[in-house]
Structures are given as structure tokens and as C-alpha cells.
PDB file of N, CA and C in Angstrom:
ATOM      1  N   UNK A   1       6.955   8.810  -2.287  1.00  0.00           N
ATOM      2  CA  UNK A   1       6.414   9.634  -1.218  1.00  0.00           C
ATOM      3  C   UNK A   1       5.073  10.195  -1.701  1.00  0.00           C
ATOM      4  N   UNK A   2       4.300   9.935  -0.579  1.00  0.00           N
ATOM      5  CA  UNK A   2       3.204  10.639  -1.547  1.00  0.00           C
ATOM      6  C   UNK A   2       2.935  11.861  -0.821  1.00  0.00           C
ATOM      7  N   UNK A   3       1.220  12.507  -1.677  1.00  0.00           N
ATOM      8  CA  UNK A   3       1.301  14.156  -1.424  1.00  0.00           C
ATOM      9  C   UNK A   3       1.143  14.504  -0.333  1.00  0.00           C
ATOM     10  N   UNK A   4       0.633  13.666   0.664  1.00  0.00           N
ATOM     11  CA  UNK A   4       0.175  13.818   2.094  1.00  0.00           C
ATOM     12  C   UNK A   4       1.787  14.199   2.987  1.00  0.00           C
ATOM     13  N   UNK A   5       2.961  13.159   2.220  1.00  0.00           N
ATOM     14  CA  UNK A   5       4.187  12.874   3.465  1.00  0.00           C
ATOM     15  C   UNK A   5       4.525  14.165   3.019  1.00  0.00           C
ATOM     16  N   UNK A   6       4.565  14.410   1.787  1.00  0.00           N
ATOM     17  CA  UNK A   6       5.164  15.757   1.285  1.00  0.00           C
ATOM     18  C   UNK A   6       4.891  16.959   2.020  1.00  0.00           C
ATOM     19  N   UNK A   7       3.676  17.065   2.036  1.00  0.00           N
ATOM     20  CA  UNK A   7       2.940  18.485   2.581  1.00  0.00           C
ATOM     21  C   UNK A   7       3.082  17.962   4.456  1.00  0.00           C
ATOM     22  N   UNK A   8       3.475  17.043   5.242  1.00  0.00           N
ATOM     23  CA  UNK A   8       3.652  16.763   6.260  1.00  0.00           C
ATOM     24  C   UNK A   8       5.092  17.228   6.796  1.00  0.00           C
ATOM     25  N   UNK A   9       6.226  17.175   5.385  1.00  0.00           N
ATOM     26  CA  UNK A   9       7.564  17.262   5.833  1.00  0.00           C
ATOM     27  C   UNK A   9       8.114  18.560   5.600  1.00  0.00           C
ATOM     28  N   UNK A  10       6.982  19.627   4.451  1.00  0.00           N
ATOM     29  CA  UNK A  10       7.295  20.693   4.519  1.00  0.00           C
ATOM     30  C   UNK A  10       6.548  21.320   5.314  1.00  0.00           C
ATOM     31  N   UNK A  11       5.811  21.288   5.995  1.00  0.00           N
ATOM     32  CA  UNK A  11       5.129  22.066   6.884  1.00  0.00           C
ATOM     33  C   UNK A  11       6.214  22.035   8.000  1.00  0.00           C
ATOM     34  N   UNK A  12       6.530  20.833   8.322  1.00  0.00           N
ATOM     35  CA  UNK A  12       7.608  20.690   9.523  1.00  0.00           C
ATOM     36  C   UNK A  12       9.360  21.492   9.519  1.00  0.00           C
ATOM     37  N   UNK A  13       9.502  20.812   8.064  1.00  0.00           N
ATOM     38  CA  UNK A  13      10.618  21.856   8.185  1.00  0.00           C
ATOM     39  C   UNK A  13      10.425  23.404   7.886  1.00  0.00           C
ATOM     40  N   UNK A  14       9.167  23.737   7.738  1.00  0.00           N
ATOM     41  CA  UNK A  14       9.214  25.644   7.434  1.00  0.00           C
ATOM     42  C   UNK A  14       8.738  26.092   9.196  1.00  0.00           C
ATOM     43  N   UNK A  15       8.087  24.629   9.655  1.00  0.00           N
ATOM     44  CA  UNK A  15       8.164  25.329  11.104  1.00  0.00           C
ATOM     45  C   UNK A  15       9.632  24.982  12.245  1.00  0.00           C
ATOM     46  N   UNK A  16       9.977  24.225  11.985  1.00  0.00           N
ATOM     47  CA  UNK A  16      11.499  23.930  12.675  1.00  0.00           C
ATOM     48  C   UNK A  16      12.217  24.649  12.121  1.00  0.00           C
ATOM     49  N   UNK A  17      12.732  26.251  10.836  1.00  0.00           N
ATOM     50  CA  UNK A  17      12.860  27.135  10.541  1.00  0.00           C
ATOM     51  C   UNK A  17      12.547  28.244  11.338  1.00  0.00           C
ATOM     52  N   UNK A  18      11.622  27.919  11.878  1.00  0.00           N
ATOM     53  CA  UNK A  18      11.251  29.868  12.963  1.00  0.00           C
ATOM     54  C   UNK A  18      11.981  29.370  14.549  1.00  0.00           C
ATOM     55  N   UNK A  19      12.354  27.841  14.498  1.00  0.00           N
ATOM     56  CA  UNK A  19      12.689  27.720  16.064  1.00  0.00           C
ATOM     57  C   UNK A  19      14.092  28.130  16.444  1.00  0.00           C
ATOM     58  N   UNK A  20      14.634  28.597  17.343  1.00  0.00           N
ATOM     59  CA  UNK A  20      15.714  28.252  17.666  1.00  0.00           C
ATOM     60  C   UNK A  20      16.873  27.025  17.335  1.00  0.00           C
ATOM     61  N   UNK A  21      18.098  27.425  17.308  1.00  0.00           N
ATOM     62  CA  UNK A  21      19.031  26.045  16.793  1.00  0.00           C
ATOM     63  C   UNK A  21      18.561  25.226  18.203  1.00  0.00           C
ATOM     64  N   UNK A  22      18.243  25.644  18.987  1.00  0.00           N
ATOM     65  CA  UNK A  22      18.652  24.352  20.463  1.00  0.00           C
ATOM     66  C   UNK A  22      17.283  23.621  20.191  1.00  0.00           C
ATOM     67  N   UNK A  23      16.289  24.000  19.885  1.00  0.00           N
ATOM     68  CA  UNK A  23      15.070  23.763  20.087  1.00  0.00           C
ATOM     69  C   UNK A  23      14.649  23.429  18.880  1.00  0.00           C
ATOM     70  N   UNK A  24      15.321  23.430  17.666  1.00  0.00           N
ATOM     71  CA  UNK A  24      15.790  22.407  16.356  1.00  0.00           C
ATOM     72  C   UNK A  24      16.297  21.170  16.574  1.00  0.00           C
ATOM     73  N   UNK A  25      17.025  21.055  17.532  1.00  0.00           N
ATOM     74  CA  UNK A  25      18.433  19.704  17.924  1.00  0.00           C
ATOM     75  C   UNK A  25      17.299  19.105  18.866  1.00  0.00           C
ATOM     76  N   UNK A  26      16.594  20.073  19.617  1.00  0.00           N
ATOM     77  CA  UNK A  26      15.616  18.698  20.554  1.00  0.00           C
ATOM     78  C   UNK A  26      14.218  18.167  20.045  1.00  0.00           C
ATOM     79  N   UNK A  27      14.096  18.855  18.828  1.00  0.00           N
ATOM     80  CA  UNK A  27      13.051  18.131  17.950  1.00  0.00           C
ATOM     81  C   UNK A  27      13.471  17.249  17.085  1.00  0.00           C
ATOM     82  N   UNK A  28      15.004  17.674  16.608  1.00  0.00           N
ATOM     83  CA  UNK A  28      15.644  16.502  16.121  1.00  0.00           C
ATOM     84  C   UNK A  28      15.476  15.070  16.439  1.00  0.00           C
ATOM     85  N   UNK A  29      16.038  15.359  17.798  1.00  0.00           N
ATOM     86  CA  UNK A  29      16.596  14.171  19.100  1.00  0.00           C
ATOM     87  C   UNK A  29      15.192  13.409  19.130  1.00  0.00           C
ATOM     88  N   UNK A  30      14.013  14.295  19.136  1.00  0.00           N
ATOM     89  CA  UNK A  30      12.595  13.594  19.472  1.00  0.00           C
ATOM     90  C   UNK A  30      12.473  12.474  18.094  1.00  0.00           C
ATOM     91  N   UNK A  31      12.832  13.127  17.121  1.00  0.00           N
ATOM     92  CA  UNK A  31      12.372  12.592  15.804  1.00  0.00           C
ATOM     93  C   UNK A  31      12.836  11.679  15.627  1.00  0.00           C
ATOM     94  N   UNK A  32      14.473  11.320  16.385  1.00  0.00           N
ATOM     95  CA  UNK A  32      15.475  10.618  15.988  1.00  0.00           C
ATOM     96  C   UNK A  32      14.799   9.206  16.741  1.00  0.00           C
ATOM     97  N   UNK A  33      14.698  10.081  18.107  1.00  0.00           N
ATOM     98  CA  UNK A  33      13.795   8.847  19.252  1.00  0.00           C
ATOM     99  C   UNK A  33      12.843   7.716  18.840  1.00  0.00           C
ATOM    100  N   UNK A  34      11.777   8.688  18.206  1.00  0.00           N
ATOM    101  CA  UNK A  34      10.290   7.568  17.182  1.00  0.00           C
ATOM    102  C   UNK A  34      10.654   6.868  16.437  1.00  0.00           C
ATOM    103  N   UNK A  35      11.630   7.041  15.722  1.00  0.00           N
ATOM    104  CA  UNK A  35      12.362   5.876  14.602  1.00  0.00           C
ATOM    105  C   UNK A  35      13.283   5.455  15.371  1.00  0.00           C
ATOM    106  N   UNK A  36      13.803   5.519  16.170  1.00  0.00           N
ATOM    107  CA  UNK A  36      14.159   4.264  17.314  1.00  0.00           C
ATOM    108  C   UNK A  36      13.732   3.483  17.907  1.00  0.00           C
ATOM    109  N   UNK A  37      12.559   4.043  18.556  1.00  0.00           N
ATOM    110  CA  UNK A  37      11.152   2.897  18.793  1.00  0.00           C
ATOM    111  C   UNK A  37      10.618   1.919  17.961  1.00  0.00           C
ATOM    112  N   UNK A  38      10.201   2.520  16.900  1.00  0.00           N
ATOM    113  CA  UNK A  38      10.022   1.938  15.812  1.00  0.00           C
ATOM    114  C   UNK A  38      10.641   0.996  15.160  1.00  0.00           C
ATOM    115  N   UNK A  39      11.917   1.103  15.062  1.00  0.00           N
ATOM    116  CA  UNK A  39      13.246   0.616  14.584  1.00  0.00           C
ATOM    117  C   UNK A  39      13.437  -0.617  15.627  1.00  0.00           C
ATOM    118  N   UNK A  40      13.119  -0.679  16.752  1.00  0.00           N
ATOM    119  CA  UNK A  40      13.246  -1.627  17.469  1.00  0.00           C
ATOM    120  C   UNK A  40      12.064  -2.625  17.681  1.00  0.00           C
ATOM    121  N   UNK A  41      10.878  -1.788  17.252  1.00  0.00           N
ATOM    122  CA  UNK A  41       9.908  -2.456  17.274  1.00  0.00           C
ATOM    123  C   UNK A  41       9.819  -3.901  15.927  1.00  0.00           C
ATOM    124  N   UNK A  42      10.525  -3.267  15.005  1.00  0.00           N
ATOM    125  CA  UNK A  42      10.480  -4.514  14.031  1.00  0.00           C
ATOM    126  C   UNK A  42      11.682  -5.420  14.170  1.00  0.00           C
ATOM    127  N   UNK A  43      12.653  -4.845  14.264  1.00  0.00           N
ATOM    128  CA  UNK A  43      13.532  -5.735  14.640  1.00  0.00           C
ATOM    129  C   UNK A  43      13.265  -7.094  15.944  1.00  0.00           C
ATOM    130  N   UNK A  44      12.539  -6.711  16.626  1.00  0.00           N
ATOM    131  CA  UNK A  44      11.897  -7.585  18.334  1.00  0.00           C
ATOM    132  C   UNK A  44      11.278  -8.497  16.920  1.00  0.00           C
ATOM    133  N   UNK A  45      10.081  -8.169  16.196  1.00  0.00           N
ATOM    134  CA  UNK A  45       8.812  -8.855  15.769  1.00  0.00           C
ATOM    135  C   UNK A  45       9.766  -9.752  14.866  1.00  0.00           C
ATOM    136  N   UNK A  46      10.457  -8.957  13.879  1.00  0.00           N
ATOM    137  CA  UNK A  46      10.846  -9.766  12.357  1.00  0.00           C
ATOM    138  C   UNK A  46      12.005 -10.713  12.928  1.00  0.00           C
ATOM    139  N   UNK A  47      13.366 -10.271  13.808  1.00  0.00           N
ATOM    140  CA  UNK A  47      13.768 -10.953  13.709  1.00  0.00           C
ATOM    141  C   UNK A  47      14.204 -12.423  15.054  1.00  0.00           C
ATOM    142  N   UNK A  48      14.350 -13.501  14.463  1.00  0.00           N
ATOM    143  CA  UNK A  48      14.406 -14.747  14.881  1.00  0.00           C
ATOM    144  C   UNK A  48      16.436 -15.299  15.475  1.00  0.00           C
ATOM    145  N   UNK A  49      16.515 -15.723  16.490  1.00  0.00           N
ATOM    146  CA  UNK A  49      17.516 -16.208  16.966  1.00  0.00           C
ATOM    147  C   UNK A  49      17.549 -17.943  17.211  1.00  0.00           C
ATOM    148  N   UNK A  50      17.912 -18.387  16.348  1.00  0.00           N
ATOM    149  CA  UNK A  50      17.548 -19.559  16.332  1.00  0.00           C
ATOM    150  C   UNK A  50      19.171 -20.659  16.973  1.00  0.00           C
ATOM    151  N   UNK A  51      19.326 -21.163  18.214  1.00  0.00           N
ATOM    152  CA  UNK A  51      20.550 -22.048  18.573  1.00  0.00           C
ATOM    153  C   UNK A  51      20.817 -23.224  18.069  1.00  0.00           C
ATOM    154  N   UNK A  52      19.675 -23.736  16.778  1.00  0.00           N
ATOM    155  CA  UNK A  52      19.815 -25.055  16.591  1.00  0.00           C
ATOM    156  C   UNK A  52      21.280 -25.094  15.532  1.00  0.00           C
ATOM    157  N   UNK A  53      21.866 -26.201  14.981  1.00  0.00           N
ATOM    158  CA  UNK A  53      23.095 -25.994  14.271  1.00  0.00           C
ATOM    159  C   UNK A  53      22.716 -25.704  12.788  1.00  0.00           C
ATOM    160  N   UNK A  54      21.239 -26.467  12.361  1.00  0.00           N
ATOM    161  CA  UNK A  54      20.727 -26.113  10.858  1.00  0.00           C
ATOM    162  C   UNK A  54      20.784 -24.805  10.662  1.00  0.00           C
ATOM    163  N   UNK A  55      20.778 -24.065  11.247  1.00  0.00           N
ATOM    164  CA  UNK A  55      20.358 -22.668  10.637  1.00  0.00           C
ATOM    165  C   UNK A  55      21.447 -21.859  11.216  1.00  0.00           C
ATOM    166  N   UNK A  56      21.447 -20.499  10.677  1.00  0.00           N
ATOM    167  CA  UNK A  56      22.583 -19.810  10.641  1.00  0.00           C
ATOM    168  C   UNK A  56      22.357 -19.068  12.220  1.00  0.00           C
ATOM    169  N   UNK A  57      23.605 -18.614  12.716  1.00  0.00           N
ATOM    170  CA  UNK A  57      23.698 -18.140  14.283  1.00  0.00           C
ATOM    171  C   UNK A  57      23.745 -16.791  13.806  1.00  0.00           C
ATOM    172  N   UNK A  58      23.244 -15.583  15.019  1.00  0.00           N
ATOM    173  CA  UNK A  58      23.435 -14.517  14.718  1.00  0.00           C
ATOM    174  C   UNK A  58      23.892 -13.859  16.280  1.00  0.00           C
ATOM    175  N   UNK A  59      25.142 -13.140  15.836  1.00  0.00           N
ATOM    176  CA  UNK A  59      26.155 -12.495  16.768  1.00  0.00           C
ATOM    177  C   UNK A  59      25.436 -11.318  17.658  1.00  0.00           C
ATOM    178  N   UNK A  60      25.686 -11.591  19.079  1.00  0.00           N
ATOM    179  CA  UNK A  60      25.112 -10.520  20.012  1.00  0.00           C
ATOM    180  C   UNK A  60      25.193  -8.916  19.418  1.00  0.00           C
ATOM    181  N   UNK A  61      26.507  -8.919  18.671  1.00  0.00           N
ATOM    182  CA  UNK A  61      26.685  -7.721  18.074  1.00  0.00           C
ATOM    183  C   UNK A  61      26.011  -7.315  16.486  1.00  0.00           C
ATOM    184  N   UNK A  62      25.325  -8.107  16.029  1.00  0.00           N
ATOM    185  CA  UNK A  62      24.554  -8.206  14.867  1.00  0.00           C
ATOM    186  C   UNK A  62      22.940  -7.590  15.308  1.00  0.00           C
ATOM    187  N   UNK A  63      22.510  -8.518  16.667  1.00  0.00           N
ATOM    188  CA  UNK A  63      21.464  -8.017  16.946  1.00  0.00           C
ATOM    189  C   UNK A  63      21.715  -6.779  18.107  1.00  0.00           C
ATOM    190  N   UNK A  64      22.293  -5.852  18.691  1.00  0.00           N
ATOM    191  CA  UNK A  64      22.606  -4.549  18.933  1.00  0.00           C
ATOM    192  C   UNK A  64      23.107  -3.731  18.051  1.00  0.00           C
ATOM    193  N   UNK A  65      24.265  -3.791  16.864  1.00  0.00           N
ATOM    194  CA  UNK A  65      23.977  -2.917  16.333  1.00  0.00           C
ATOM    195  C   UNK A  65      23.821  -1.512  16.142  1.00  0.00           C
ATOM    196  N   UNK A  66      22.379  -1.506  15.960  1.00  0.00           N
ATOM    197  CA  UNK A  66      21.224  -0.884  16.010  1.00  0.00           C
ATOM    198  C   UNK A  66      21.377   0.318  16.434  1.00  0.00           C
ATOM    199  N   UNK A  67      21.897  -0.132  18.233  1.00  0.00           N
ATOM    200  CA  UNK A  67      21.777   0.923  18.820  1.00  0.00           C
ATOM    201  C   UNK A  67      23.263   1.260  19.472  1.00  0.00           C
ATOM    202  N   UNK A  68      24.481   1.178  18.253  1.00  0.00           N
ATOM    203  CA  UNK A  68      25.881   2.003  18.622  1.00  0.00           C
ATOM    204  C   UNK A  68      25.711   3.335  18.505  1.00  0.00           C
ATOM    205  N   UNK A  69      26.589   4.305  19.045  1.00  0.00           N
ATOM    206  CA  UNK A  69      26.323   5.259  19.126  1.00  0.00           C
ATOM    207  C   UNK A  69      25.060   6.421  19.194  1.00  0.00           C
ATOM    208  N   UNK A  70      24.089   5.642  20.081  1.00  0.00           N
ATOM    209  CA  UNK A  70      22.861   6.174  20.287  1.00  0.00           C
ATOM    210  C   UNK A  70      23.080   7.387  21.660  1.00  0.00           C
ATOM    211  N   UNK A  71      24.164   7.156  21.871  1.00  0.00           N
ATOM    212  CA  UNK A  71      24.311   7.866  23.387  1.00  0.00           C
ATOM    213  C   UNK A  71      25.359   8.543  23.142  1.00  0.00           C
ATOM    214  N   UNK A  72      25.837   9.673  24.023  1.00  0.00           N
ATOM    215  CA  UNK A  72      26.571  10.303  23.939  1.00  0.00           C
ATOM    216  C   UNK A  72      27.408  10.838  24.815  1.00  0.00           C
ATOM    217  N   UNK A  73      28.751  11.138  25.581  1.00  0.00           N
ATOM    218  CA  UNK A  73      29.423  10.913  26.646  1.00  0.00           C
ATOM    219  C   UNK A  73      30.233   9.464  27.390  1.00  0.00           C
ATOM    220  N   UNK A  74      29.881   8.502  26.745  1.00  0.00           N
ATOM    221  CA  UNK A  74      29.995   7.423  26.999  1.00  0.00           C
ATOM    222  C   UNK A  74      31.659   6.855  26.747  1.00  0.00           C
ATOM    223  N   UNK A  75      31.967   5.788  27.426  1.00  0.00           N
ATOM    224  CA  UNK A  75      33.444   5.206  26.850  1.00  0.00           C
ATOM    225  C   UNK A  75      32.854   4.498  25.378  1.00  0.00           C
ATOM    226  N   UNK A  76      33.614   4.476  24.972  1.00  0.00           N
ATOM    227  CA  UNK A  76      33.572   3.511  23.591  1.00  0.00           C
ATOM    228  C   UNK A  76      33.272   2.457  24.097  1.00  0.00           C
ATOM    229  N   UNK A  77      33.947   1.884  24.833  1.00  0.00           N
ATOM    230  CA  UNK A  77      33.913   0.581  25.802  1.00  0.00           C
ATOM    231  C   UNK A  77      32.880   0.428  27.116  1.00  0.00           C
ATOM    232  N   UNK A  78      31.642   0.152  26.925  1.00  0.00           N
ATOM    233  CA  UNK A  78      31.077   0.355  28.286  1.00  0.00           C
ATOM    234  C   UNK A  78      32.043  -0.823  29.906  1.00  0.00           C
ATOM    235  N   UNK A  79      32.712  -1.817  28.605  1.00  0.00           N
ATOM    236  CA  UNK A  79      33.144  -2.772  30.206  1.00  0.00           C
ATOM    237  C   UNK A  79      34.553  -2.165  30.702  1.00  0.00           C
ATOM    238  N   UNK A  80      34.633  -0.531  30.312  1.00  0.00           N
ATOM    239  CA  UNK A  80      36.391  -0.199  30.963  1.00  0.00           C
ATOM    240  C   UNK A  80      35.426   0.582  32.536  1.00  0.00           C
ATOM    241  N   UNK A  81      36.410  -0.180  33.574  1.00  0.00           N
ATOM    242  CA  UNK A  81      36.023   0.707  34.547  1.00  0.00           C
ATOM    243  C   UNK A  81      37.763   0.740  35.149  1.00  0.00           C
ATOM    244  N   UNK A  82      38.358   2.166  35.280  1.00  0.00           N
ATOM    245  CA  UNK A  82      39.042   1.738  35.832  1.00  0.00           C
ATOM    246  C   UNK A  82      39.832   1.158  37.126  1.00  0.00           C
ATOM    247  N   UNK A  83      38.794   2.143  38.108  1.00  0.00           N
ATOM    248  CA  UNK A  83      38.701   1.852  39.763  1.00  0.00           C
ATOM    249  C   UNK A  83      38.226   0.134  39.836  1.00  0.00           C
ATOM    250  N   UNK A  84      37.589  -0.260  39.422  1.00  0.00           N
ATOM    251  CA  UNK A  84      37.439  -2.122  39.415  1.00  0.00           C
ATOM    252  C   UNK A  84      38.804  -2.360  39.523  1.00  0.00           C
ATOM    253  N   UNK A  85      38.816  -2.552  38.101  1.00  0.00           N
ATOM    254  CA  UNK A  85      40.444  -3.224  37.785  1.00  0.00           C
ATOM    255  C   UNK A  85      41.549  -2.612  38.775  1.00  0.00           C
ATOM    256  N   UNK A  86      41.691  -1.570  39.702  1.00  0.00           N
ATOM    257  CA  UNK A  86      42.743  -1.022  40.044  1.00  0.00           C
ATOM    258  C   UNK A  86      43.492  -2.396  41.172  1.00  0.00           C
ATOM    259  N   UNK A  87      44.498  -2.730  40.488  1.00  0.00           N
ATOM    260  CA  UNK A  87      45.390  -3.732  41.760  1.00  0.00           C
ATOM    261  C   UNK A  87      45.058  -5.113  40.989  1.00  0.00           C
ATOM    262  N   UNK A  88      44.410  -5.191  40.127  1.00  0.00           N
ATOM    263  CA  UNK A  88      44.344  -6.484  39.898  1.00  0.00           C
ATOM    264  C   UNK A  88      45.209  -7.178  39.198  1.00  0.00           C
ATOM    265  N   UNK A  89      45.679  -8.477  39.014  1.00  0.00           N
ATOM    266  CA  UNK A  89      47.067  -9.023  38.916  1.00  0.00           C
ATOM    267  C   UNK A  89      48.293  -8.535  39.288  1.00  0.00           C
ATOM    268  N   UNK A  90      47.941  -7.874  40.769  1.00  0.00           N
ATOM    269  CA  UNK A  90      49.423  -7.168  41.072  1.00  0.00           C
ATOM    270  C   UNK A  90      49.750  -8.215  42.208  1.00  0.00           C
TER     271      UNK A  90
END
């Protein structure tokens, strides 16, 4: 790390110190956000999905990942609905 990130990360945390806890958690959430962008941004560039049989396959769930538990309120399961399914195979 150098002296610049240093003096960048304490300035930030002695000022996210005078804020409020709520208004700590939504600068959090912001912070968390940019390295999500980011985080997705290299993943799009670096990585490659290739269908041919030479090369190795990579699982829908390999490339999401990423972004489990990014949300919050959610089913574990986004495909449970239960009003759909209601009556079906009856």
C-alpha cells in the first residue's frame, strides 16, 4: 500500500467516525457498490466462455458467483414462486 492509499483510507475512516451508524452503512453500501462495478468490470474483459470441447467449460454458476448474496430480502431461490406452482400436478 502505498503513502498516498494510506493517507486516503485514514482520512476516510476518521471521517466515517463523526457520521452516524446509518449514514456509515450507506457509505458502506456505496463503497461496497464501486468494487462491484469494478469487480464486474474485469470479470466481462478477462474472462472467456469458450463451447468448443478442447477447452475447459465454465458453469453458469461459476460465472455469477460473484454476485450471491448481493441483495437482501430475497428467497434463497429466486425460481420459488409459490402462486405459479399452485394446482400444478393436481
Amino acid at each position: 500500500m502505498t503513502v498516498l492509499e494510506k493517507a486516503i483510507l485514514e482520512k476516510a475512516m476518521s471521517t466515517m467516525q463523526q457520521l452516524l451508524i446509518e449514514k456509515q452503512q450507506e457509505a458502506l453500501n456505496f463503497i461496497e457498490f464501486l468494487a462491484f462495478q469494478l469487480s464486474d468490470r474485469q470479470v466481462t474483459t478477462t474472462k472467456e466462455v469458450s463451447l468448443t470441447k478442447d477447452k475447459p467449460t465454465v458453469s453458469c454458476y461459476d460465472l455469477t458467483k460473484q454476485w450471491i448474496g448481493i441483495t437482501e430480502d430475497l428467497p434463497d431461490d429466486l425460481s420459488v414462486n409459490h402462486k405459479y406452482m399452485k394446482g400444478y400436478g393436481e
